[in-house]
PDB file of N, CA and C in Angstrom:
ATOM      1  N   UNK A   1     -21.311  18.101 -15.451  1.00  0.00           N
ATOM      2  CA  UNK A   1     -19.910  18.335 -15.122  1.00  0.00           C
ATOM      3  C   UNK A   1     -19.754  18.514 -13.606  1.00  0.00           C
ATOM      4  N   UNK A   2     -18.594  17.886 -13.107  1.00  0.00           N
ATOM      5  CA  UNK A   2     -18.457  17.818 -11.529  1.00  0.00           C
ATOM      6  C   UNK A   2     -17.780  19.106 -11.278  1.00  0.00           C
ATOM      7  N   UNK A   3     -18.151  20.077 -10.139  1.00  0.00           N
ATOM      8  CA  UNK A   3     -17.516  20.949  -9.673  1.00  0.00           C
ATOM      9  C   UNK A   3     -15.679  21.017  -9.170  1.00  0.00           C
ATOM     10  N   UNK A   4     -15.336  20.079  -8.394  1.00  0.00           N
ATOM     11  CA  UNK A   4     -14.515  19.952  -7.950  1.00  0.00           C
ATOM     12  C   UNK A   4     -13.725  18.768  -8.760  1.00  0.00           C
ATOM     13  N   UNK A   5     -13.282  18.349  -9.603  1.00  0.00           N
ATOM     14  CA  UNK A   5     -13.032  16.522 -10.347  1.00  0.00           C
ATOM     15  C   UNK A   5     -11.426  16.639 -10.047  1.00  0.00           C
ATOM     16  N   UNK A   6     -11.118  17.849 -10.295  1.00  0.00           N
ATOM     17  CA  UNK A   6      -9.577  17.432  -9.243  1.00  0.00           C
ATOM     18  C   UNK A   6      -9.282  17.344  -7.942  1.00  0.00           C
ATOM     19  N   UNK A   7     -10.130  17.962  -7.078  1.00  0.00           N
ATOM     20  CA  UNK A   7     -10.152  17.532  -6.140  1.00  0.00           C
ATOM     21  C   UNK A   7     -10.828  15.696  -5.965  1.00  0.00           C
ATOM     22  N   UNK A   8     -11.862  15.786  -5.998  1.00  0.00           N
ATOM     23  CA  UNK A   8     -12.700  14.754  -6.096  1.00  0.00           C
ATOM     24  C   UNK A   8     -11.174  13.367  -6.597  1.00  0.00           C
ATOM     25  N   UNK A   9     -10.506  13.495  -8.081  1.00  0.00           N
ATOM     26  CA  UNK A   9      -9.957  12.703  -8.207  1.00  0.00           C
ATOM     27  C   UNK A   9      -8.580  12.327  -6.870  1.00  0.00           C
ATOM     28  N   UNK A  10      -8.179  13.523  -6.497  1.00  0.00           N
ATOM     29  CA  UNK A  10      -7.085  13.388  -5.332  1.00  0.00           C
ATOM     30  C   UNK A  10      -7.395  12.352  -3.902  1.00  0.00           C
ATOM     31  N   UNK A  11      -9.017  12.513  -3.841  1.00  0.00           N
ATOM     32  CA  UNK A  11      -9.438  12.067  -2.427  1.00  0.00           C
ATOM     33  C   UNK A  11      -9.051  10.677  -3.478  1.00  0.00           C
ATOM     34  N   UNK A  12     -10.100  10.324  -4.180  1.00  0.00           N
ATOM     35  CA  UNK A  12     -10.080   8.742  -4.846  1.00  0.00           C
ATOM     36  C   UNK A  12      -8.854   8.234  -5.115  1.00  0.00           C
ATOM     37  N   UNK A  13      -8.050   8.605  -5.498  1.00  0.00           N
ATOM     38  CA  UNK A  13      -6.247   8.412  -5.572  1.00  0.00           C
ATOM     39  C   UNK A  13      -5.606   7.701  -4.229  1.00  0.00           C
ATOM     40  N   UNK A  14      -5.851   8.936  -3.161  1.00  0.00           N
ATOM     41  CA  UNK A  14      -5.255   8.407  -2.039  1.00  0.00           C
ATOM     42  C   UNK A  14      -6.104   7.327  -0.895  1.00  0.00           C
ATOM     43  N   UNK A  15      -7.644   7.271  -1.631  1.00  0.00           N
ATOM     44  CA  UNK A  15      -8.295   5.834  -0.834  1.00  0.00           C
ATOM     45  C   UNK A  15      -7.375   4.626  -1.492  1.00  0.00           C
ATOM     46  N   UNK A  16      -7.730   5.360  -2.882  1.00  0.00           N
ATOM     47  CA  UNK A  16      -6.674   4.032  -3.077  1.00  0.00           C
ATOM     48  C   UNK A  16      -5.678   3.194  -2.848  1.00  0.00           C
ATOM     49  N   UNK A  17      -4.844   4.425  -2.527  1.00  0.00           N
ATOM     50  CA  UNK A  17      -3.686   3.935  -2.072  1.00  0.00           C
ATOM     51  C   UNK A  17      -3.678   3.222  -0.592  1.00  0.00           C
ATOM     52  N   UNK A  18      -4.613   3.923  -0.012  1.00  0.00           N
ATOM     53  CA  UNK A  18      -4.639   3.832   1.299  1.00  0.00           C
ATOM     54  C   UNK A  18      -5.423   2.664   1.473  1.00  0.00           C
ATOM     55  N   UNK A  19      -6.154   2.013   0.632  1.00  0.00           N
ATOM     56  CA  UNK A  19      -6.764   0.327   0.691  1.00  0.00           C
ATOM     57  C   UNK A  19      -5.662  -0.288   0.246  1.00  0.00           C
ATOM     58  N   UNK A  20      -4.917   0.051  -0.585  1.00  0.00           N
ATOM     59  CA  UNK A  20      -3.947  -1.230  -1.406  1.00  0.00           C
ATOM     60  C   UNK A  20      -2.940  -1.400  -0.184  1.00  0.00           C
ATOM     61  N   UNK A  21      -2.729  -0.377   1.095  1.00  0.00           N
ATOM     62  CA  UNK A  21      -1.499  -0.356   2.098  1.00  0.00           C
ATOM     63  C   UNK A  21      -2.319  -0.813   3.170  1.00  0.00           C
ATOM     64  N   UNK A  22      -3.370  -0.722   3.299  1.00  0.00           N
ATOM     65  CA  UNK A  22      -4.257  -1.554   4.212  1.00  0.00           C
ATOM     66  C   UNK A  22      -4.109  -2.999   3.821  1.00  0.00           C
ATOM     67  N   UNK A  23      -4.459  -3.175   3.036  1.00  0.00           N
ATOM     68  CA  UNK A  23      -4.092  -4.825   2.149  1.00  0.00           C
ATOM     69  C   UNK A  23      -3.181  -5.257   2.471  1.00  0.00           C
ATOM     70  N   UNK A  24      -2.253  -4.969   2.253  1.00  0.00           N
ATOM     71  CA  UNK A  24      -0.784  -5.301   2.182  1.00  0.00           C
ATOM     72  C   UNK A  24      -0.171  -5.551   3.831  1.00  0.00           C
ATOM     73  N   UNK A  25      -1.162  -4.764   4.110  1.00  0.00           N
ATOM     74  CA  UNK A  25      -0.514  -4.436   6.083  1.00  0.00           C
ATOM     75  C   UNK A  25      -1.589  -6.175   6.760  1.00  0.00           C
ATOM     76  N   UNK A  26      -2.484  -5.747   6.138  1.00  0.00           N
ATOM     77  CA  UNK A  26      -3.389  -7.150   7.296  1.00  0.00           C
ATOM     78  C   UNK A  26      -2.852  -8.484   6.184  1.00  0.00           C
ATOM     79  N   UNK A  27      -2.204  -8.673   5.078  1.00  0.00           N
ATOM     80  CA  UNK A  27      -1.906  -9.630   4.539  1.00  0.00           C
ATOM     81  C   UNK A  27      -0.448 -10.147   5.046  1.00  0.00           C
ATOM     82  N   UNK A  28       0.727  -9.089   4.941  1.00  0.00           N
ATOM     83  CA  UNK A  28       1.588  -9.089   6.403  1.00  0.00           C
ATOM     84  C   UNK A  28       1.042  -9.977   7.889  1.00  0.00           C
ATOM     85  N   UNK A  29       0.386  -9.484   8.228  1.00  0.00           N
ATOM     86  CA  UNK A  29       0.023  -9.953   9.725  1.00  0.00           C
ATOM     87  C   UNK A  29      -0.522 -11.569  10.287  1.00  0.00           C
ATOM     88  N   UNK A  30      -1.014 -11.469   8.686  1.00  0.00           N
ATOM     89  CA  UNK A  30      -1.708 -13.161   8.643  1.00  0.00           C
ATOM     90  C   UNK A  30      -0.118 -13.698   7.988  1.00  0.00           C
ATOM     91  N   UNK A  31       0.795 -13.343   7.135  1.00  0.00           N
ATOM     92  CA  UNK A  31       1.822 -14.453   7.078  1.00  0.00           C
ATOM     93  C   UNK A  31       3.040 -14.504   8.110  1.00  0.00           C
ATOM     94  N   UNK A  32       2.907 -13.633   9.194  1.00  0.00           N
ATOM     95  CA  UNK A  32       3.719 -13.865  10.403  1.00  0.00           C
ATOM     96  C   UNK A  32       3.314 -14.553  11.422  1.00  0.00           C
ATOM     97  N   UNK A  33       1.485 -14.669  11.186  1.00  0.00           N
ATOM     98  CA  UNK A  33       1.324 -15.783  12.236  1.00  0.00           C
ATOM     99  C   UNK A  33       0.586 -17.015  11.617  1.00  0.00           C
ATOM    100  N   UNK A  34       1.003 -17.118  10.540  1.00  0.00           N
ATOM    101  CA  UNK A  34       0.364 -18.074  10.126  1.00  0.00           C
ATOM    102  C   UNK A  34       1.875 -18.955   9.150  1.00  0.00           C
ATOM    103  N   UNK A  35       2.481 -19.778   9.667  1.00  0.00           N
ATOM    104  CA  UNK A  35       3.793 -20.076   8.849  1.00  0.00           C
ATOM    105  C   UNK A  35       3.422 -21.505   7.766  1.00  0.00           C
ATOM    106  N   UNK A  36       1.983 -22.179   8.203  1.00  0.00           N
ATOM    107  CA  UNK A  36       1.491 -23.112   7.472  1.00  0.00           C
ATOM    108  C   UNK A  36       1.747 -23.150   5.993  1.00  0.00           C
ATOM    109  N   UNK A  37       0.806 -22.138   5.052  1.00  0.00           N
ATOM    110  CA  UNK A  37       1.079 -21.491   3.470  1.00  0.00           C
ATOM    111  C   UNK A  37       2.216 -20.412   3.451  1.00  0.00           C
ATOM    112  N   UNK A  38       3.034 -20.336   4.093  1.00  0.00           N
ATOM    113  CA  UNK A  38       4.145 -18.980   4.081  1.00  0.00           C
ATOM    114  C   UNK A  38       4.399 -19.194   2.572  1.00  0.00           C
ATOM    115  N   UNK A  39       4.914 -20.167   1.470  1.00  0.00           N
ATOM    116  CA  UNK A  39       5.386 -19.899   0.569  1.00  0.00           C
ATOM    117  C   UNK A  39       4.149 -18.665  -0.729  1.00  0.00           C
ATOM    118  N   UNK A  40       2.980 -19.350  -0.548  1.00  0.00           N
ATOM    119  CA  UNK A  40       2.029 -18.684  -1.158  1.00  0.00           C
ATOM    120  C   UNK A  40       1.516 -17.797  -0.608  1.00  0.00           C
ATOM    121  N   UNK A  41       1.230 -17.367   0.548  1.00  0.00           N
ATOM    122  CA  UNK A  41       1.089 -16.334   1.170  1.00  0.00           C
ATOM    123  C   UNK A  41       2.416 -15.222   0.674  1.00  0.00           C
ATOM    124  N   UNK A  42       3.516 -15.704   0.912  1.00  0.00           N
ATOM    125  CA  UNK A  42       4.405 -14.667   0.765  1.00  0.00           C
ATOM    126  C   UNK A  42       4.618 -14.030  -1.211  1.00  0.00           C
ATOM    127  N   UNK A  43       4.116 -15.091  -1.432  1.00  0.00           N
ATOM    128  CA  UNK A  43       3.626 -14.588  -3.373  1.00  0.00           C
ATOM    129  C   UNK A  43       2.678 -13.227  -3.353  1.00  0.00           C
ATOM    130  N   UNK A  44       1.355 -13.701  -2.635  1.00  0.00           N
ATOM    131  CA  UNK A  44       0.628 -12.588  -2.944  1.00  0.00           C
ATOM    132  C   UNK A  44       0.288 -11.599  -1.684  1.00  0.00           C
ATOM    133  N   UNK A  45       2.026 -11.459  -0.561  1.00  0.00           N
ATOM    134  CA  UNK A  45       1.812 -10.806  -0.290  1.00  0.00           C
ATOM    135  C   UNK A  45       3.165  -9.907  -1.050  1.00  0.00           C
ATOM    136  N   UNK A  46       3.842 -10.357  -2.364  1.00  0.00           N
ATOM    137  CA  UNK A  46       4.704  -9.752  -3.150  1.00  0.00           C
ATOM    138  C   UNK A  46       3.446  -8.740  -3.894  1.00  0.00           C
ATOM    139  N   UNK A  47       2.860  -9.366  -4.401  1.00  0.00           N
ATOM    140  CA  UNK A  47       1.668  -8.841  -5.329  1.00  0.00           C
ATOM    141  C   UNK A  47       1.200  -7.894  -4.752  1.00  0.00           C
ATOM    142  N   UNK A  48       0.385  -8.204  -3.607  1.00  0.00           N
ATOM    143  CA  UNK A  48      -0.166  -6.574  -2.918  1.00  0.00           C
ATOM    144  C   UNK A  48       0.606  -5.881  -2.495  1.00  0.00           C
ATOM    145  N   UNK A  49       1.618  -5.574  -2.285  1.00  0.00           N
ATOM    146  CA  UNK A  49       2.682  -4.249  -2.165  1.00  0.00           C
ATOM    147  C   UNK A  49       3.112  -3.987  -3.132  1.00  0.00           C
ATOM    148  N   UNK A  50       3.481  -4.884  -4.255  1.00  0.00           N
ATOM    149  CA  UNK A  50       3.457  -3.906  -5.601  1.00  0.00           C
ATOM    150  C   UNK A  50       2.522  -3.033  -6.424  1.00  0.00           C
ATOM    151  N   UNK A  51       1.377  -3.782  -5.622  1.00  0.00           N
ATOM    152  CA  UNK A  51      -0.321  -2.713  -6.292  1.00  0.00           C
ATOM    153  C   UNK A  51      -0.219  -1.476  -5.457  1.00  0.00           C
ATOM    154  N   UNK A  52      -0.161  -1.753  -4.096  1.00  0.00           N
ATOM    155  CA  UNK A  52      -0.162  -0.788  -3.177  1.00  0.00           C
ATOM    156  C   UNK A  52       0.869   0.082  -3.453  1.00  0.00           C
ATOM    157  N   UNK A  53       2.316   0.026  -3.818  1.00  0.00           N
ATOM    158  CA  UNK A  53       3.364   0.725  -4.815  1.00  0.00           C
ATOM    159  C   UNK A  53       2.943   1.911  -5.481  1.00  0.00           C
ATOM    160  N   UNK A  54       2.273   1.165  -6.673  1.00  0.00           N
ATOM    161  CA  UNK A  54       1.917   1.833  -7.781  1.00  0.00           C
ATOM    162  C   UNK A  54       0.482   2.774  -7.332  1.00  0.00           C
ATOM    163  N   UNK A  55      -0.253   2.028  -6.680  1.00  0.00           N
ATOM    164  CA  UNK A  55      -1.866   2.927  -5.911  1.00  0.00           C
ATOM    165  C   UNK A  55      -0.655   4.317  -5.680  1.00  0.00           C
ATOM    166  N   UNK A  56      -0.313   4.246  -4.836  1.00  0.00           N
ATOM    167  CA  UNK A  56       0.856   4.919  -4.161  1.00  0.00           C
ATOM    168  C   UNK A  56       1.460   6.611  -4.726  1.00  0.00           C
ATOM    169  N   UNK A  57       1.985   5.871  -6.314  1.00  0.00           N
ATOM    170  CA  UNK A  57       2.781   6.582  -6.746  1.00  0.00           C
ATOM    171  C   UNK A  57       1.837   7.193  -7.789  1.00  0.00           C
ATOM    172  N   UNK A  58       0.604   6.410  -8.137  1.00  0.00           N
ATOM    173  CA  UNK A  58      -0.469   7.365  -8.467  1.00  0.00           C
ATOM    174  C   UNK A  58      -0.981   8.801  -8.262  1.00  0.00           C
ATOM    175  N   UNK A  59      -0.994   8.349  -6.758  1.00  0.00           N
ATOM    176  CA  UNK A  59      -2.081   9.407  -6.074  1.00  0.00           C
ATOM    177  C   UNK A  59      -0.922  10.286  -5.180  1.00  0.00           C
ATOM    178  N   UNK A  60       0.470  10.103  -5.325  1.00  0.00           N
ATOM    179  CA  UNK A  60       1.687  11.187  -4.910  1.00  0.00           C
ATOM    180  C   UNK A  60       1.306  11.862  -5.887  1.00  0.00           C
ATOM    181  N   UNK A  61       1.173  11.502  -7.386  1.00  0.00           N
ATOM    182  CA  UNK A  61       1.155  12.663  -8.278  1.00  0.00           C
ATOM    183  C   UNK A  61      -0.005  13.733  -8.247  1.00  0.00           C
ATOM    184  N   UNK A  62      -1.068  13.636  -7.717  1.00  0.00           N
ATOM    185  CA  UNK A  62      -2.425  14.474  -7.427  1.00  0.00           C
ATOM    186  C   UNK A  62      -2.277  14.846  -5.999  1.00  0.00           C
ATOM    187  N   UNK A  63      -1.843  14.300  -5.096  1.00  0.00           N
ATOM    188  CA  UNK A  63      -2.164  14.364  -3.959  1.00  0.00           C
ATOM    189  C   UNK A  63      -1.423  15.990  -2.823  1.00  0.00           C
ATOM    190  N   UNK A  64      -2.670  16.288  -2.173  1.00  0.00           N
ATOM    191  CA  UNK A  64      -1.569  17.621  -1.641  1.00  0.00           C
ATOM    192  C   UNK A  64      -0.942  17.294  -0.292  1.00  0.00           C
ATOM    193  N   UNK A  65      -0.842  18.518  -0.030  1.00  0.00           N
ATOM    194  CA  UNK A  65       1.162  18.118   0.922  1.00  0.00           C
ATOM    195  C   UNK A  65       0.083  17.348   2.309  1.00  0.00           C
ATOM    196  N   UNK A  66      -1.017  17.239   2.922  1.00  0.00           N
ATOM    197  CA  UNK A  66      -1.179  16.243   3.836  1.00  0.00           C
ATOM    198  C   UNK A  66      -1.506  14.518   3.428  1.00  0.00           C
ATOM    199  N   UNK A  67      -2.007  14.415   2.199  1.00  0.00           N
ATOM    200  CA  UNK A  67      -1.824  13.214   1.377  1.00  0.00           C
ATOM    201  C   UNK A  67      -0.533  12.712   1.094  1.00  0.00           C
ATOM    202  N   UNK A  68       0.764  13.883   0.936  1.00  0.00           N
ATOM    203  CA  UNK A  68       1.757  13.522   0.597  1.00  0.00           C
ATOM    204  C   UNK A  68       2.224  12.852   1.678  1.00  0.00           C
ATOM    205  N   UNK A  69       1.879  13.282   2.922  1.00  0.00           N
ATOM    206  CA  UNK A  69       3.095  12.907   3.860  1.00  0.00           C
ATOM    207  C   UNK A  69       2.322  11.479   4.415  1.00  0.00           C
ATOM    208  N   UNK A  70       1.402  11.556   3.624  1.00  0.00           N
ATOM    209  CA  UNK A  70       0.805  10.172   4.657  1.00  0.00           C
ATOM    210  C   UNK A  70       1.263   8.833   3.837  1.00  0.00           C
ATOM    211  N   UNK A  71       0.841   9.277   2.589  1.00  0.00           N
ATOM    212  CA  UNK A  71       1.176   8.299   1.494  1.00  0.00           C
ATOM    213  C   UNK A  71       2.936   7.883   1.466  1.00  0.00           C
ATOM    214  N   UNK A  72       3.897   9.069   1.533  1.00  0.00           N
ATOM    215  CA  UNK A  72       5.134   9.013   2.139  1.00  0.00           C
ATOM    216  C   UNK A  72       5.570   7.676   3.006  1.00  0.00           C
ATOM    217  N   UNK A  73       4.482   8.140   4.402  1.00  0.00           N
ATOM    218  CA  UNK A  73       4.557   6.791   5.521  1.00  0.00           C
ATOM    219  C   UNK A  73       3.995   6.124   4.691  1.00  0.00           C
ATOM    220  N   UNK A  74       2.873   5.170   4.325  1.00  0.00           N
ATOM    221  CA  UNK A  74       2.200   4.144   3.297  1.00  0.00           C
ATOM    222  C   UNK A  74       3.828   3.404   2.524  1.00  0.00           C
ATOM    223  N   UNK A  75       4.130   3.953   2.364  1.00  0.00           N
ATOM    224  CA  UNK A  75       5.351   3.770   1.412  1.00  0.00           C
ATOM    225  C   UNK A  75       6.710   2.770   2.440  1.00  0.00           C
ATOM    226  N   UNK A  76       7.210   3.866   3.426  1.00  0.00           N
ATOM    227  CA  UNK A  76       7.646   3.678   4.472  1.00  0.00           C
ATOM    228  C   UNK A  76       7.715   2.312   5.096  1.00  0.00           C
ATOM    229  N   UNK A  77       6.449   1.998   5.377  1.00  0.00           N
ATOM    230  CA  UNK A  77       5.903   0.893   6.059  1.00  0.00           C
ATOM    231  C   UNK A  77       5.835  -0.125   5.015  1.00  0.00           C
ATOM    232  N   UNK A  78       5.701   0.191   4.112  1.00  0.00           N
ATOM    233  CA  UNK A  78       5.671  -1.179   2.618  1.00  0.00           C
ATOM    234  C   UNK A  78       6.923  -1.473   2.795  1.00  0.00           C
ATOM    235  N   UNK A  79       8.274  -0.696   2.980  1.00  0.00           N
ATOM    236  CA  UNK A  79       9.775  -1.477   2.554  1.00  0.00           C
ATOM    237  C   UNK A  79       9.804  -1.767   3.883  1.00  0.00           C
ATOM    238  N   UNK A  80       9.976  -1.681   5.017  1.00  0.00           N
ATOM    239  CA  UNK A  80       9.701  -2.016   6.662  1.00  0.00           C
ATOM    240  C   UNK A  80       8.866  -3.730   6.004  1.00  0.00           C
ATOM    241  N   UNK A  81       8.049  -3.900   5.811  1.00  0.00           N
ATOM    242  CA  UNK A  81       7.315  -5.201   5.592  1.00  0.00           C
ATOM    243  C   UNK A  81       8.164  -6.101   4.555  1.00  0.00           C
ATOM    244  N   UNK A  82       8.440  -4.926   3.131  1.00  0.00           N
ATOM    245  CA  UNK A  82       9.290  -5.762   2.539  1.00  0.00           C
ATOM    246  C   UNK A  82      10.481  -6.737   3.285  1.00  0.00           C
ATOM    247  N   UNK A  83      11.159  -5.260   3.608  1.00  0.00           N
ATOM    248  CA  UNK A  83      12.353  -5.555   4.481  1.00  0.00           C
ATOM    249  C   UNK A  83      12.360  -7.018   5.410  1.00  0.00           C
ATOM    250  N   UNK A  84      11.519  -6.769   6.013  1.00  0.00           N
ATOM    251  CA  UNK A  84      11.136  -7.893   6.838  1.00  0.00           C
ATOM    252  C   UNK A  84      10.885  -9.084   6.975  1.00  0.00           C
ATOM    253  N   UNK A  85      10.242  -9.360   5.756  1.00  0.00           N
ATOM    254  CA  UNK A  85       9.901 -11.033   4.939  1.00  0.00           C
ATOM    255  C   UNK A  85      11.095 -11.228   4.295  1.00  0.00           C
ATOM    256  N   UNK A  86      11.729 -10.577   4.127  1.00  0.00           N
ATOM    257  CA  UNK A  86      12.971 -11.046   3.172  1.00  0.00           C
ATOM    258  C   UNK A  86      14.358 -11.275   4.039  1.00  0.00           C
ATOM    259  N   UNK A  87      14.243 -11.072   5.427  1.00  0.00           N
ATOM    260  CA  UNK A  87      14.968 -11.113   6.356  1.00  0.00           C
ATOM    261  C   UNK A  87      14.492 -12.762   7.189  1.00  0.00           C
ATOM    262  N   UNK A  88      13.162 -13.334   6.818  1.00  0.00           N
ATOM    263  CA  UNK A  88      12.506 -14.488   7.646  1.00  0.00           C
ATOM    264  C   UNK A  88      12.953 -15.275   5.872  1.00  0.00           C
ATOM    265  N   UNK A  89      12.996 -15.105   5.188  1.00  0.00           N
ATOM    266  CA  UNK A  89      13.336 -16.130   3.898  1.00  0.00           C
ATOM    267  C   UNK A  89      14.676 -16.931   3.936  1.00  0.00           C
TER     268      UNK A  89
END
């Protein structure tokens, strides 16, 4: 039995989240300079911000108030990107 497993699960929650918004951020960056595949690029860069979403709203539910506020921004910056591709469409 693990000593800490709620803690332990909170850190793993918010890597998560925090890879799926990493994802989502360098998959962003390649379809603004890359306009060649924009239509398929911009598919699965729908896909990874909806994983990154849900990673997200996972690890809000475990996560304590300095996870919160980061994951908060994570969030932030996903509709900023949303926002943004849907403004170049």
């Amino acid at each position: 039995m693990q000593k800490y497993p709620y803690n332990k699960d909170k850190q793993q929650a918010f890597q998560a989240a925090q890879q799926g918004y990493e994802e989502a951020q360098g998959l962003f960056e390649t379809i603004v300079s890359d306009n060649a595949s924009y239509g398929h690029q911009l598919k699965h860069l729908k896909n990874e911000v909806n994983e990154a979403y849900q990673q997200i709203e996972s690890a809000l539910e475990v996560a304590s108030e300095h996870q919160r506020a980061q994951l908060e921004q994570f969030q932030q910056d996903l509709q900023n990107m949303v926002h943004e591709v849907n403004q170049t469409e």
